[in-house]
C-alpha atoms as a PDB file:
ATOM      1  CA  UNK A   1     104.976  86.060 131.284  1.00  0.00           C
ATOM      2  CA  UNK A   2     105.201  83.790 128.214  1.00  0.00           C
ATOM      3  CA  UNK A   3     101.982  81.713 127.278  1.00  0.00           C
ATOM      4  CA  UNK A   4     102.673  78.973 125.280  1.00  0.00           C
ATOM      5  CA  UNK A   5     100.114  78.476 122.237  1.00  0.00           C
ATOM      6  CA  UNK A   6     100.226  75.076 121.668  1.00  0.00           C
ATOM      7  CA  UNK A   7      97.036  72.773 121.989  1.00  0.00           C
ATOM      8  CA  UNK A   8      97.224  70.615 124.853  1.00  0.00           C
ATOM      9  CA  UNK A   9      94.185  68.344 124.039  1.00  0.00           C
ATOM     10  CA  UNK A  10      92.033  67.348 120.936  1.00  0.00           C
ATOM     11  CA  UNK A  11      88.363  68.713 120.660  1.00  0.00           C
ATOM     12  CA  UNK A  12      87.395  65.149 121.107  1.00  0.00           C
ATOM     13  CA  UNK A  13      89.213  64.451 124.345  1.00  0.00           C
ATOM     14  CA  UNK A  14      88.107  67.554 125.863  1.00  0.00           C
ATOM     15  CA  UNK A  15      84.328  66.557 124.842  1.00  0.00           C
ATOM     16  CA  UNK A  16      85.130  63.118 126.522  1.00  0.00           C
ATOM     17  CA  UNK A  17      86.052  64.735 129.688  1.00  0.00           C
ATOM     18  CA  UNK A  18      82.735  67.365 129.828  1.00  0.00           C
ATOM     19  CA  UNK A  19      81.091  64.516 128.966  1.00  0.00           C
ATOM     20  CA  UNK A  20      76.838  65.456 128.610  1.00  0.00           C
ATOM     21  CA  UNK A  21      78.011  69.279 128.851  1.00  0.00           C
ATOM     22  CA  UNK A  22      79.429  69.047 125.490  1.00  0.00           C
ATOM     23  CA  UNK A  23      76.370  68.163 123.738  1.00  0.00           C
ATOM     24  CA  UNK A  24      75.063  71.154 122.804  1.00  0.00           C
ATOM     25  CA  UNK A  25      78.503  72.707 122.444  1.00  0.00           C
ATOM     26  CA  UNK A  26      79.832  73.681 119.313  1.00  0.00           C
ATOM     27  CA  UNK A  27      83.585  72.489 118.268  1.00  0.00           C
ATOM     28  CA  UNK A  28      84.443  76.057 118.022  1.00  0.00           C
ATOM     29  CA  UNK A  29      82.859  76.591 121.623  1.00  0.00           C
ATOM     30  CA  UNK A  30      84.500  73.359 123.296  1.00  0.00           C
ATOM     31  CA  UNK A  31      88.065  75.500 121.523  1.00  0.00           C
ATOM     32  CA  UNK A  32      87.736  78.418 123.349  1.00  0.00           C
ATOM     33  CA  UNK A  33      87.037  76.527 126.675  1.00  0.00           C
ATOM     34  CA  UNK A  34      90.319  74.392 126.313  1.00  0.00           C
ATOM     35  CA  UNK A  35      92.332  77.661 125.483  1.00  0.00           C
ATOM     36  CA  UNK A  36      90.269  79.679 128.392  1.00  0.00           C
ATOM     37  CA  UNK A  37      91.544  76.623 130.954  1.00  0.00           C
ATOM     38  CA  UNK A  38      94.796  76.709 129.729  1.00  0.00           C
ATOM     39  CA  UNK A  39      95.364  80.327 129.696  1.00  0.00           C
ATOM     40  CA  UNK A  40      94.073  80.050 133.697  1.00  0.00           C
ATOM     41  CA  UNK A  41      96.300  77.044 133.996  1.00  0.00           C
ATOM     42  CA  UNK A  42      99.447  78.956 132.907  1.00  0.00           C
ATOM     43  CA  UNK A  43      98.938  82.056 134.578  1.00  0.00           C
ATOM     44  CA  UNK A  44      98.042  79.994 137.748  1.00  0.00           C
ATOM     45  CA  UNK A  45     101.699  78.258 137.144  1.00  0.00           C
ATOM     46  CA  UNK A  46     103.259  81.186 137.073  1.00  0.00           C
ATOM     47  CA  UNK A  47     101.659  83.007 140.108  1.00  0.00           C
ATOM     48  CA  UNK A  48     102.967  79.869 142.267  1.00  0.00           C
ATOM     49  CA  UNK A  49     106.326  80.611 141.447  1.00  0.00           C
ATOM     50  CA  UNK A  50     106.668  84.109 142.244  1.00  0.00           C
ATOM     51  CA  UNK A  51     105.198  83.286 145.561  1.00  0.00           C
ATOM     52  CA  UNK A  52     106.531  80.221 146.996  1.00  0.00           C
END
C-alpha cells in the first residue's frame, strides 16, 4: 500500500473545521491530527477496494 505524503489541508483550515477544539491545540498538534486522519483516510480507501 502506497501512502501519499502530501498535505491535504493548511493548519488554518483544519483549525477552521475543529473550530473551539483547536484552541488550546498547538500548530504542531493540529499537524499530527491532519496526517493521523489522512493516514486513516487512505488506508480506509484502500481496504474498500480489496473488498468490494
Amino acid at each position: 500500500m502506497l501512502i501519499k505524503g502530501n498535505q491535504v489541508i493548511t493548519i488554518t483550515e483544519a483549525r477552521e473545521l475543529l473550530g473551539d477544539e483547536s484552541v488550546g491545540m498547538t500548530d504542531e498538534e493540529v499537524q499530527k491530527l491532519i496526517e493521523d486522519f489522512d493516514l486513516i483516510a487512505q488506508y480506509t480507501i484502500k481496504l474498500v477496494q480489496i473488498f468490494k
